[in-house]
Protein backbone atom coordinates (compact mmCIF):
# COMPACT_ATOMS: atom_id res chain seq x y z
CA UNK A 1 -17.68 -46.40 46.75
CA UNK A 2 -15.66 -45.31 49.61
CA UNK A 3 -15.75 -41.52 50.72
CA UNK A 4 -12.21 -41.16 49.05
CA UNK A 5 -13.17 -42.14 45.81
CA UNK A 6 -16.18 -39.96 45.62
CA UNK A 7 -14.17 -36.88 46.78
CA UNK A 8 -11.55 -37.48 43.84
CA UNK A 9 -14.05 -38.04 41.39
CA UNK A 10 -15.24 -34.75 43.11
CA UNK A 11 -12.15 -33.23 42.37
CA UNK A 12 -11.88 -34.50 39.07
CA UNK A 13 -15.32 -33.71 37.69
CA UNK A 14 -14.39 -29.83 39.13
CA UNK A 15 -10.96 -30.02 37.03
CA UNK A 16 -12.63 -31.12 34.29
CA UNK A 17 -15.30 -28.38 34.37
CA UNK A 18 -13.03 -25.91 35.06
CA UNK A 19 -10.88 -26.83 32.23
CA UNK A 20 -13.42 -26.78 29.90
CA UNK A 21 -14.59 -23.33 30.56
CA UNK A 22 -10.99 -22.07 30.35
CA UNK A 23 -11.04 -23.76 26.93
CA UNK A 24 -14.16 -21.90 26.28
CA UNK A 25 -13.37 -18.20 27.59
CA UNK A 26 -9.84 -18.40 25.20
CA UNK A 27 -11.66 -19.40 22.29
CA UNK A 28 -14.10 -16.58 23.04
CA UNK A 29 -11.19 -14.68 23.69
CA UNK A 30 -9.55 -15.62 20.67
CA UNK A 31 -12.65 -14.83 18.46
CA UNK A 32 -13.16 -11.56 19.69
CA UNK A 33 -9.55 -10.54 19.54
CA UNK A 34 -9.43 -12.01 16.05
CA UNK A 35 -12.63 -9.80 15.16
CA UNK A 36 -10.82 -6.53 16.35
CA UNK A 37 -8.32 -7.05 14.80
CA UNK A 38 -10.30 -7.34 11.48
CA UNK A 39 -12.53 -4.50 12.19
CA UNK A 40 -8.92 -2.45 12.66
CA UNK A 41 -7.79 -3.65 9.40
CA UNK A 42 -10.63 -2.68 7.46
CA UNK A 43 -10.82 0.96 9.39
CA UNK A 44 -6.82 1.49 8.50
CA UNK A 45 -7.51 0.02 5.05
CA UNK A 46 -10.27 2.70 4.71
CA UNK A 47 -7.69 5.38 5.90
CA UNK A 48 -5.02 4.19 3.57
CA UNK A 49 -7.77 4.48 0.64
CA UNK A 50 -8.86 7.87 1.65
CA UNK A 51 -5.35 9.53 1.96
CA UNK A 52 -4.28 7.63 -0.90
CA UNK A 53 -6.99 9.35 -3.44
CA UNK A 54 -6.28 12.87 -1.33
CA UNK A 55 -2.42 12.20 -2.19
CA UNK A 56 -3.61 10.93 -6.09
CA UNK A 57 -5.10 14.41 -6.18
CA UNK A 58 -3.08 16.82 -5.25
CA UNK A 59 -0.20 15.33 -7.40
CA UNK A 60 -2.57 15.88 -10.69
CA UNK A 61 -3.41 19.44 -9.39
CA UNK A 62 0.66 20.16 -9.55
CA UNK A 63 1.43 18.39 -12.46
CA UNK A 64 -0.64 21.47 -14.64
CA UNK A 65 1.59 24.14 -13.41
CA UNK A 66 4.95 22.23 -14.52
CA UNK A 67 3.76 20.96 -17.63
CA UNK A 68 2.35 24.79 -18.90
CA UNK A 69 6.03 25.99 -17.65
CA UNK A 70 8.03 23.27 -20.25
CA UNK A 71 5.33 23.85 -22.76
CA UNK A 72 6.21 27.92 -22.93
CA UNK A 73 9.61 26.95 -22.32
CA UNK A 74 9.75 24.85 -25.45
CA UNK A 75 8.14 27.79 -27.33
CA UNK A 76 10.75 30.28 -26.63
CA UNK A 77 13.04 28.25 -27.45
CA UNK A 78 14.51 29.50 -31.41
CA UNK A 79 13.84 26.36 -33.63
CA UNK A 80 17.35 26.32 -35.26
CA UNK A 81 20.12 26.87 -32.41
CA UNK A 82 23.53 28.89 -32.57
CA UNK A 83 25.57 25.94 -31.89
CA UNK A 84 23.61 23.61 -34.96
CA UNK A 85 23.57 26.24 -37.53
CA UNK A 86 25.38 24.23 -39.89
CA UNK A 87 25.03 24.27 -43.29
CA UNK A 88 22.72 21.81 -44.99
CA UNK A 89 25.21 20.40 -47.28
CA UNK A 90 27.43 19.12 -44.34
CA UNK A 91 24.64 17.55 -42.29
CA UNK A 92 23.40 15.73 -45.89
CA UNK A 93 27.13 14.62 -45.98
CA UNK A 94 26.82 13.21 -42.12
CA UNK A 95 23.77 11.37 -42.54
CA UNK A 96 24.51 9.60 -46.30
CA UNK A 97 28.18 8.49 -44.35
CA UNK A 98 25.48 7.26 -41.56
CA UNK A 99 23.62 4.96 -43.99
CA UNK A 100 24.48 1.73 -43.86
């Protein structure tokens, strides 16, 4: 082998070698990037869970309030109003025309 070849199979065993451990340090790369990124995804899923059942839970606390309120409301309410006072004859009348 003449001193040329052996300095560009030189070169090209270096190439090689350093390609390969470029290949290597971005797949490292890669894997630990890709293993953040899961790790952040499980941490914001937990957050997203937590605030969720904190949210869950202060809607049923308010929905007691509002619900007593209509329920009293209904109750003063007078069971017959003003405006329907109608005579029973009349609305028998309406609902045997209503019969099919």
């Amino acid at each position: 082998m003449s001193p040329a070849q052996i300095k560009y199979a030189i070169i090209a065993v270096v190439v090689l070698a350093l390609c390969g451990a470029s290949a290597k340090v971005g797949y490292d790369l890669a894997t630990g990037k890709a293993a953040r990124e899961e790790l952040l995804i499980e941490k914001a899923g937990d957050k997203a869970a937590e605030r969720a059942a904190k949210a869950i839970a202060g809607i049923q606390t308010k929905v007691y309030p509002i619900r007593e309120r209509i329920e009293s409301t209904i109750r003063e309410l007078p069971a017959m109003p003003v405006e329907c006072n109608t005579p029973t004859s009349i609305a028998t009348d309406i609902n045997e025309a209503r019969k099919p």
